[in-house]
Protein backbone atom coordinates (compact mmCIF):
# COMPACT_ATOMS: atom_id res chain seq x y z
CA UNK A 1 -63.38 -46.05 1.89
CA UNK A 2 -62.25 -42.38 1.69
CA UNK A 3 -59.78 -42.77 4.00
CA UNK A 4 -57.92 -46.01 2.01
CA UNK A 5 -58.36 -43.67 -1.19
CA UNK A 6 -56.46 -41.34 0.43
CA UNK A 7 -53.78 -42.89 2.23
CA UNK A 8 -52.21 -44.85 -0.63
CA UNK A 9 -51.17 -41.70 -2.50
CA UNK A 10 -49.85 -39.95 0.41
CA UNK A 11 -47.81 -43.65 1.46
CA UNK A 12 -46.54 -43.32 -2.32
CA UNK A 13 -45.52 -40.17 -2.25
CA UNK A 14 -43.42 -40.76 1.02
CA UNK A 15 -41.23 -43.41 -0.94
CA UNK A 16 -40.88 -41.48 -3.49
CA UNK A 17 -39.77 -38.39 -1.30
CA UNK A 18 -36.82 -40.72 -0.19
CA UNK A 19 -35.69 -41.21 -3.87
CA UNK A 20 -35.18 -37.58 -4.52
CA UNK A 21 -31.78 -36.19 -4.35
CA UNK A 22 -31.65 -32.30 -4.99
CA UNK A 23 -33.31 -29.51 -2.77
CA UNK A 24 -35.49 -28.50 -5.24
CA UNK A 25 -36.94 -32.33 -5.80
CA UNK A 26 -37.10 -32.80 -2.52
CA UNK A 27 -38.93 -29.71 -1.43
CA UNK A 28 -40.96 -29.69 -4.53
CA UNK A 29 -42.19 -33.34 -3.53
CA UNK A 30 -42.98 -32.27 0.13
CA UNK A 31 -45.25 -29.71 -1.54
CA UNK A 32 -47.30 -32.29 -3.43
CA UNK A 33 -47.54 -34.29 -0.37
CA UNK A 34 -48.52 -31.30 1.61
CA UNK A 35 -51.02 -30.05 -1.27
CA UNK A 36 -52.76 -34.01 -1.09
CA UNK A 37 -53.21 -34.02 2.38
CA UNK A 38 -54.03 -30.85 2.78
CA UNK A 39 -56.60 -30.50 0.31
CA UNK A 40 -57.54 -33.97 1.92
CA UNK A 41 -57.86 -32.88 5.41
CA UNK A 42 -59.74 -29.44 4.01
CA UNK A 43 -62.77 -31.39 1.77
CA UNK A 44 -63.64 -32.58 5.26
CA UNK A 45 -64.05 -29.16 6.75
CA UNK A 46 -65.44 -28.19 3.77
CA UNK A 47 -62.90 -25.96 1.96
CA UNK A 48 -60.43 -27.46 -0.07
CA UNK A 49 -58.21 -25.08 -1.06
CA UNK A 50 -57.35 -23.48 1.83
CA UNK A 51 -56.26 -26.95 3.39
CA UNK A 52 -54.39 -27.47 -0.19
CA UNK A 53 -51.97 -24.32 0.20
CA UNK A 54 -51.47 -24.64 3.99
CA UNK A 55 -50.82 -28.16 3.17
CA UNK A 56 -48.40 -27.34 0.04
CA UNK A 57 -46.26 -24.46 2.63
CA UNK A 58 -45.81 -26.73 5.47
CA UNK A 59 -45.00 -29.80 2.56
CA UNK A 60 -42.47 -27.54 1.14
CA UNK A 61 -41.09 -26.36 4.28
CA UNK A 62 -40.99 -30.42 5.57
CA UNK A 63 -39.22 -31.39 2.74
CA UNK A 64 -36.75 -28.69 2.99
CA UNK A 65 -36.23 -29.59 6.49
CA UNK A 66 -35.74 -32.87 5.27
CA UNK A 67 -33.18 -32.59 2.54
CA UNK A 68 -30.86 -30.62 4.75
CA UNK A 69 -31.00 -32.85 6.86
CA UNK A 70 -29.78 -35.73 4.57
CA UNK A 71 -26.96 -33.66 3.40
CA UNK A 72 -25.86 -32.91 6.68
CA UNK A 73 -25.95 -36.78 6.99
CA UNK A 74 -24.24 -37.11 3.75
CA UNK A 75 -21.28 -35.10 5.00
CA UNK A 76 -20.88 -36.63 8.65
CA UNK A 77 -20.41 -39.53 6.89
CA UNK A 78 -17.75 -38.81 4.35
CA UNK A 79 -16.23 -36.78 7.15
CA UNK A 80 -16.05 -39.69 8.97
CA UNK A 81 -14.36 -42.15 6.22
CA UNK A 82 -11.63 -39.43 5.54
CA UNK A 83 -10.95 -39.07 9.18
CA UNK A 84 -10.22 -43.31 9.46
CA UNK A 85 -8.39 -43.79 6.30
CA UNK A 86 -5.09 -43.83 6.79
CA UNK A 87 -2.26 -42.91 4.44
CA UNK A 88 -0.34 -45.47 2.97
CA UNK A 89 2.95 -45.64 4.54
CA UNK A 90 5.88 -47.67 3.20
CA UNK A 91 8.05 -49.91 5.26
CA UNK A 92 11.77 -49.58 4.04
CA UNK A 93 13.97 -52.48 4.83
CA UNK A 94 17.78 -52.15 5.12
């Protein structure tokens, strides 16, 4: 039962991680996620909070990670539709 509890909030928080489109939103989601399953993963050792704020830094630091890497994806890709378009070129007739 405790592990259904916990799971649903940490699968909800993944989609919404994917929504997010500035650094800050992104990192600042990762740290929630991080904080729920850390604090998660820490009430089974027996001390919360600890597993909360390890949980919260490497959340923060994953979803840093991770919105760099979508903007690097983000560029690649209009990189790659300027380098195919072609400039219009006019056909003269005479």
């Amino acid at each position: 039962m405790k592990i259904t509890t916990l799971t649903i909030p940490i699968t909800l928080s993944l989609f919404l991680m994917g929504c997010q489109t500035t650094t800050a939103n992104r990192t600042g989601t990762g740290a929630a996620m991080g904080a729920v399953g850390g604090a998660a993963i820490g009430s089974l050792s027996g001390d919360a909070g600890k597993g909360a704020l390890i949980g919260a830094g490497a959340g923060a630091l994953g979803g840093y990670l991770y919105d760099q890497q979508k903007k690097q994806e983000e560029q690649n890709y209009y990189y790659q539709q300027r380098q195919y378009q072609q400039p219009y070129q006019r056909q003269y007739r005479y």
